[in-house]
C-alpha atoms as a PDB file:
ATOM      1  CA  UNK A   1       6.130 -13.462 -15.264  1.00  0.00           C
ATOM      2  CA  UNK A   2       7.086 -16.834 -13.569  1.00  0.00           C
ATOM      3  CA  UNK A   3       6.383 -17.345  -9.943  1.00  0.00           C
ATOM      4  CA  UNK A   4       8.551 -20.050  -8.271  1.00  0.00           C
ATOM      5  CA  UNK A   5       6.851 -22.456  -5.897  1.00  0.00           C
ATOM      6  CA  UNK A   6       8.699 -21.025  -2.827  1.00  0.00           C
ATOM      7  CA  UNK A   7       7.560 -17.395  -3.677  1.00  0.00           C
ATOM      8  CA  UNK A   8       4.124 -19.011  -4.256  1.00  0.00           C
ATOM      9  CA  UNK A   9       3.883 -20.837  -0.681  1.00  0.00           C
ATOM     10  CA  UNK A  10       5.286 -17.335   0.386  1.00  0.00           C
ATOM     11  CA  UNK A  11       2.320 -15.196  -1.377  1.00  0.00           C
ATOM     12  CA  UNK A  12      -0.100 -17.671   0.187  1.00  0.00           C
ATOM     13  CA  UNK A  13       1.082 -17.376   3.907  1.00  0.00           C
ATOM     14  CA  UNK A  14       1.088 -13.594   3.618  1.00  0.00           C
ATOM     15  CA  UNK A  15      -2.280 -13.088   2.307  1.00  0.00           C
ATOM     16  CA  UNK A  16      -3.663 -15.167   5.379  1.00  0.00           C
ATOM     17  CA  UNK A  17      -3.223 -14.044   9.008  1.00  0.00           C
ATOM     18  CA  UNK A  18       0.269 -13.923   9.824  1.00  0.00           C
ATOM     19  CA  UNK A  19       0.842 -14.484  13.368  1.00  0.00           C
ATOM     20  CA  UNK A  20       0.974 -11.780  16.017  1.00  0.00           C
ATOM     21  CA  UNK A  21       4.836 -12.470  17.570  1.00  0.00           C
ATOM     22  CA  UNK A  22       8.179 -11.431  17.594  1.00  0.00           C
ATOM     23  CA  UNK A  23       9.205 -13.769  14.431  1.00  0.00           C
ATOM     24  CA  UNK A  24       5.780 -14.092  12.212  1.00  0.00           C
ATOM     25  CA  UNK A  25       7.564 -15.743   9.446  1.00  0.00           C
ATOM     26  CA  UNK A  26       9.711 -18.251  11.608  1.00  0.00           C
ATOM     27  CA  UNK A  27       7.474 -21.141  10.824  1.00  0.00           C
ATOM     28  CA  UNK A  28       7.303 -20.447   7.337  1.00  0.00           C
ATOM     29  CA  UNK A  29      11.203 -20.573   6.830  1.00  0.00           C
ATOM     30  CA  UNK A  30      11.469 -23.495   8.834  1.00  0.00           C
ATOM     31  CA  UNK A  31       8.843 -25.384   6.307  1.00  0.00           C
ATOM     32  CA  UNK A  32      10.553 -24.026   3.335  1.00  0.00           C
ATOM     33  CA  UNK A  33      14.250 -24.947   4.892  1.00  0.00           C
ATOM     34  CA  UNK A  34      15.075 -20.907   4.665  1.00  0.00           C
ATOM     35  CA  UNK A  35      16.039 -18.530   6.987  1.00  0.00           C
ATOM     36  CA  UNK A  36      13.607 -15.925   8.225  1.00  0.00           C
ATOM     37  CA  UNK A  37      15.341 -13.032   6.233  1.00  0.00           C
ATOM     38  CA  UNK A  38      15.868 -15.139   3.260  1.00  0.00           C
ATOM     39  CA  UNK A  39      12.137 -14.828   3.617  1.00  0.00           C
ATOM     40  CA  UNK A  40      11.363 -11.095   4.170  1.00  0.00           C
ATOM     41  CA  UNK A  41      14.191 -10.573   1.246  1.00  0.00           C
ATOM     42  CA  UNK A  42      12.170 -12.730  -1.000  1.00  0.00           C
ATOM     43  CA  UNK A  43       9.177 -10.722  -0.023  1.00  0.00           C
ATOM     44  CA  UNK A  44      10.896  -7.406  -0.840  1.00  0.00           C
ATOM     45  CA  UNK A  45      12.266  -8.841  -3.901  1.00  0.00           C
ATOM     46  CA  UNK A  46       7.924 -10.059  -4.698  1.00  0.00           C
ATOM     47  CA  UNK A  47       7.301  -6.084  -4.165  1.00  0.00           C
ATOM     48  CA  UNK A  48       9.776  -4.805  -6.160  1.00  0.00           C
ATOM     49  CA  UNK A  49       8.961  -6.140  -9.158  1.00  0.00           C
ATOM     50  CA  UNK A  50       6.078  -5.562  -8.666  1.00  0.00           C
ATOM     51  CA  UNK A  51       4.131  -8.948  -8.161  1.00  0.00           C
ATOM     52  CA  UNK A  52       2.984  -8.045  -4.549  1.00  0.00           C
ATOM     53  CA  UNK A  53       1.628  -4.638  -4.863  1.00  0.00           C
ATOM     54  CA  UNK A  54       1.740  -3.778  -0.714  1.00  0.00           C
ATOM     55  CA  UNK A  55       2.467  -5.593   2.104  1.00  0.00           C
ATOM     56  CA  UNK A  56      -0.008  -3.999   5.355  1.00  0.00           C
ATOM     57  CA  UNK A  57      -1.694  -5.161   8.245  1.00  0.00           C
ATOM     58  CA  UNK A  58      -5.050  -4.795   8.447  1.00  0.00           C
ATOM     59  CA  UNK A  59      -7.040  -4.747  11.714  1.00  0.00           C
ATOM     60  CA  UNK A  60     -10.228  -6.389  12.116  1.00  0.00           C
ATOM     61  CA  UNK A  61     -11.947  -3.325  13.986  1.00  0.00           C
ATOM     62  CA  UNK A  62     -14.981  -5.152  15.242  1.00  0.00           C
ATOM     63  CA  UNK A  63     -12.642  -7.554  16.818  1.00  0.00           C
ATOM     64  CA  UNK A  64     -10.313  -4.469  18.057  1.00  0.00           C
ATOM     65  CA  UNK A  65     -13.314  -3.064  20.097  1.00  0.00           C
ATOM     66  CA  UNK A  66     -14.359  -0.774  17.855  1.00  0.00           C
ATOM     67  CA  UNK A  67     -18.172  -0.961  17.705  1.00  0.00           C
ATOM     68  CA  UNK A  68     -18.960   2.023  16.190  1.00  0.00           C
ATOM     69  CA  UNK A  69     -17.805   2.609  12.254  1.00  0.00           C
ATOM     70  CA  UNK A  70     -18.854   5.977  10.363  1.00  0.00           C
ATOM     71  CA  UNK A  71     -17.899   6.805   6.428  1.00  0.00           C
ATOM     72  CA  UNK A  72     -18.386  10.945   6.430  1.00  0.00           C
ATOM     73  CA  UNK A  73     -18.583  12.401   3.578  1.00  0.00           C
ATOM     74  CA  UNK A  74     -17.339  16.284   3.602  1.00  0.00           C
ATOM     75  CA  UNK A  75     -17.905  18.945   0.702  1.00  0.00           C
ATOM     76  CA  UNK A  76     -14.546  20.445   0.121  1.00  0.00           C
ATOM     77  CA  UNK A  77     -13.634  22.515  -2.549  1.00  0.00           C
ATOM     78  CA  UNK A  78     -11.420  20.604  -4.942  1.00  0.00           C
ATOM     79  CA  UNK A  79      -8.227  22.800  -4.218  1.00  0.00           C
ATOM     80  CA  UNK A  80      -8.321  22.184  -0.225  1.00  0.00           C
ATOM     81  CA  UNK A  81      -8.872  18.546  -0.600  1.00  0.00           C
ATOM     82  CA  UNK A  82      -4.890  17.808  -0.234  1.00  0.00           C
ATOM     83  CA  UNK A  83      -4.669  19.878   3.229  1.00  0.00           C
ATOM     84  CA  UNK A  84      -7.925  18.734   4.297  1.00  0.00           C
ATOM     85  CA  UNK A  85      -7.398  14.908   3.367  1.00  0.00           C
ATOM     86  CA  UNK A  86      -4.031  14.975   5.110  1.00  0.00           C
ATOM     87  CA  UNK A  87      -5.555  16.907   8.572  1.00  0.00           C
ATOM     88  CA  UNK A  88      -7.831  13.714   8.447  1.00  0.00           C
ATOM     89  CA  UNK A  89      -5.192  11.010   7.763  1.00  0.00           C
ATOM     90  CA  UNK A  90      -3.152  12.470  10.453  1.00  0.00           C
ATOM     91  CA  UNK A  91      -5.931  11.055  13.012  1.00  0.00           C
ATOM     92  CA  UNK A  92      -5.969   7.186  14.640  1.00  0.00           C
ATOM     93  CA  UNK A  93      -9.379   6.892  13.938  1.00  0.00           C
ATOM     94  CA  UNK A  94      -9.407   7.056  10.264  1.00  0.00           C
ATOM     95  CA  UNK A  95      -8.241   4.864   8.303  1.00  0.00           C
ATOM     96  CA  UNK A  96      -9.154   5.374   5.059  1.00  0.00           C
ATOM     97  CA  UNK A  97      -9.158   9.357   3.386  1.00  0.00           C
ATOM     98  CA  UNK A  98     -10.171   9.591  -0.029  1.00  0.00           C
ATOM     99  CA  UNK A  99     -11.379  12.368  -3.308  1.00  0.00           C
ATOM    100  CA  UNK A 100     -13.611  11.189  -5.147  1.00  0.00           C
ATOM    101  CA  UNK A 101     -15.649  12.476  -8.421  1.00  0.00           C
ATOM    102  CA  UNK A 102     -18.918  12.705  -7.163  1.00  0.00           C
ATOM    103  CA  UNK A 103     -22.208  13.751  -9.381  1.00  0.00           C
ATOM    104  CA  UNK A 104     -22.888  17.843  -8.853  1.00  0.00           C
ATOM    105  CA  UNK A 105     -25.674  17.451  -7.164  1.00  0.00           C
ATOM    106  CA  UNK A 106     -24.506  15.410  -4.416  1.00  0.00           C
ATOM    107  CA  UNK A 107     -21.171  17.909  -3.802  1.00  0.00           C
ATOM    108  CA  UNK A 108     -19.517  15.564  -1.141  1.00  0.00           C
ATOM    109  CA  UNK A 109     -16.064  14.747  -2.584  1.00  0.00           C
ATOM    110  CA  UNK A 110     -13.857  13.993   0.407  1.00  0.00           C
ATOM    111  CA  UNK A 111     -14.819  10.577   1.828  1.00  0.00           C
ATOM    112  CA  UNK A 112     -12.914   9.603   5.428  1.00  0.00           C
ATOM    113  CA  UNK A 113     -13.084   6.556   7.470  1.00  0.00           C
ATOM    114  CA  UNK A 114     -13.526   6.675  10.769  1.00  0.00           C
ATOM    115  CA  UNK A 115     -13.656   4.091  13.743  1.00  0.00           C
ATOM    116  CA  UNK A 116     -14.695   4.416  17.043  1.00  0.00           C
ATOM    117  CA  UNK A 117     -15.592   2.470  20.382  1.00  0.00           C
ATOM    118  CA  UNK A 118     -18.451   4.198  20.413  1.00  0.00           C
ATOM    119  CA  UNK A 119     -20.703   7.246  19.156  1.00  0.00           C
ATOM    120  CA  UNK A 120     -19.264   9.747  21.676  1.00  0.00           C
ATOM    121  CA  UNK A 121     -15.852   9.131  20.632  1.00  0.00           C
ATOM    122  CA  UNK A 122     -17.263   9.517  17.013  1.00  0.00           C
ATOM    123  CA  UNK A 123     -18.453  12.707  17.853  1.00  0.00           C
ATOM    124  CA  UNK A 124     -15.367  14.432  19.659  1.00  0.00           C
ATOM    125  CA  UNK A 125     -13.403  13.263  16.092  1.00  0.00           C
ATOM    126  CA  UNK A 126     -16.160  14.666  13.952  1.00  0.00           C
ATOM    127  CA  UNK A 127     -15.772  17.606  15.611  1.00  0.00           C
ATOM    128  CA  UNK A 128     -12.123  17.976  16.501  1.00  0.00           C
ATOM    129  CA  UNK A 129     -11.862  16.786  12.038  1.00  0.00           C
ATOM    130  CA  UNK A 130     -14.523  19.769  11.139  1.00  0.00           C
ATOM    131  CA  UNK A 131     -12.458  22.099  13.646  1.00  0.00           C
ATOM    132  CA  UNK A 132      -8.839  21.877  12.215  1.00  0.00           C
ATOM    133  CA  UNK A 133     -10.099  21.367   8.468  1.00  0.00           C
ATOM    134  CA  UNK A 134     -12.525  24.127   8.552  1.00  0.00           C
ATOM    135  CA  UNK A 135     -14.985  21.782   6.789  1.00  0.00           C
ATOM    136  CA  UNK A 136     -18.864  22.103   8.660  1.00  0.00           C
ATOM    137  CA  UNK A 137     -20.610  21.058   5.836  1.00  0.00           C
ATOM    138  CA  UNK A 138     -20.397  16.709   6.314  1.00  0.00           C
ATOM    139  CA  UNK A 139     -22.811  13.666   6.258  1.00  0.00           C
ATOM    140  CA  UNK A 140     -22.255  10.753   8.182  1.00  0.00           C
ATOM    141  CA  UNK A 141     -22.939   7.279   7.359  1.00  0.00           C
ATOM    142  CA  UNK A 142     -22.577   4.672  10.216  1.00  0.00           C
ATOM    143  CA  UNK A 143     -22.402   1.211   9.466  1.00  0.00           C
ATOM    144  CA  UNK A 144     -25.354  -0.899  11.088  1.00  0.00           C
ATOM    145  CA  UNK A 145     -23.657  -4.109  10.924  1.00  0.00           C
ATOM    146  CA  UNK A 146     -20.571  -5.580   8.918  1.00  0.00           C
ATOM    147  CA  UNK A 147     -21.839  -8.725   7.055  1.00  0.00           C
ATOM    148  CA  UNK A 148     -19.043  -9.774   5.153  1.00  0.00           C
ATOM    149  CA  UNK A 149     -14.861  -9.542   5.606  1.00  0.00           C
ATOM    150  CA  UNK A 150     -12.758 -11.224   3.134  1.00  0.00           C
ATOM    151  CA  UNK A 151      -8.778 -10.515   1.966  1.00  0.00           C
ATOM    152  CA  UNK A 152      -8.614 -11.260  -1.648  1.00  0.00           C
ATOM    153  CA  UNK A 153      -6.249 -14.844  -2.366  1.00  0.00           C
ATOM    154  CA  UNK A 154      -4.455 -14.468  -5.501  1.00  0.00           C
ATOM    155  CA  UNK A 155      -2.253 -18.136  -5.603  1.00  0.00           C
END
């Protein structure tokens, strides 16, 4: 599949930090001589076919204020893990919600995300998550420190 230089300059602002204002990709389109929905078109057009695979923000957490990160791991049966994964997606604090195969002996299969300003705030979601799921049996896994944040670059 060819990639035109235009869409390539376009994949390469994208997978940097795109500015936080009312018209991100104005400076882009003025350096490529387009207009700023010639742009996001071009970007759609990248997606569907398939070359960009999603288009998200991410938020630096640490930066955010959120000093307290926790991966829990709950033990759900297999055939509650849809209703139980979505309860958890539903919430601000987690960000990530995930099944996983996990070896028998281990048993915790749901894997969620969560991020806090600090461990009381943890606490009130573990407990408000363990509530509406019906899910008591978790493990929690707080991060100590982040040593290393990188987005991919793919051009």
């Amino acid at each position: 599949m060819k990639i035109s230089d235009i869409d390539r300059e376009i994949i390469r602002f994208i997978q940097g930090d795109i500015p936080v204002e009312s018209h991100p990709f104005a400076s882009l389109a003025n350096h490529l001589n387009l207009s700023e929905e010639q742009i996001v078109e071009r970007i759609r057009d990248l997606h569907d076919q398939g070359i960009i695979r999603r288009f998200a923000a991410i938020l630096r957490h640490y930066n955010a204020g959120f000093r307290v990160n926790a991966m829990v791991a709950w033990q759900v049966a297999v055939e509650d893990a849809d209703r139980a994964g979505m309860i958890m997606a539903g919430f601000d604090e987690v960000s990530h919600c995930y099944l996983r195969d996990v070896p028998e002996e281990f048993g915790y299969n749901l894997f969620s995300m969560i991020h806090a300003r600090g461990d009381e705030q943890i606490n009130t979601v573990l407990k408000e998550l363990s509530s509406q799921t019906g899910i008591s049996d978790y493990i929690v896994i707080k991060s100590v420190r982040e040593l290393k944040k990188v987005s991919m670059e793919y051009v």
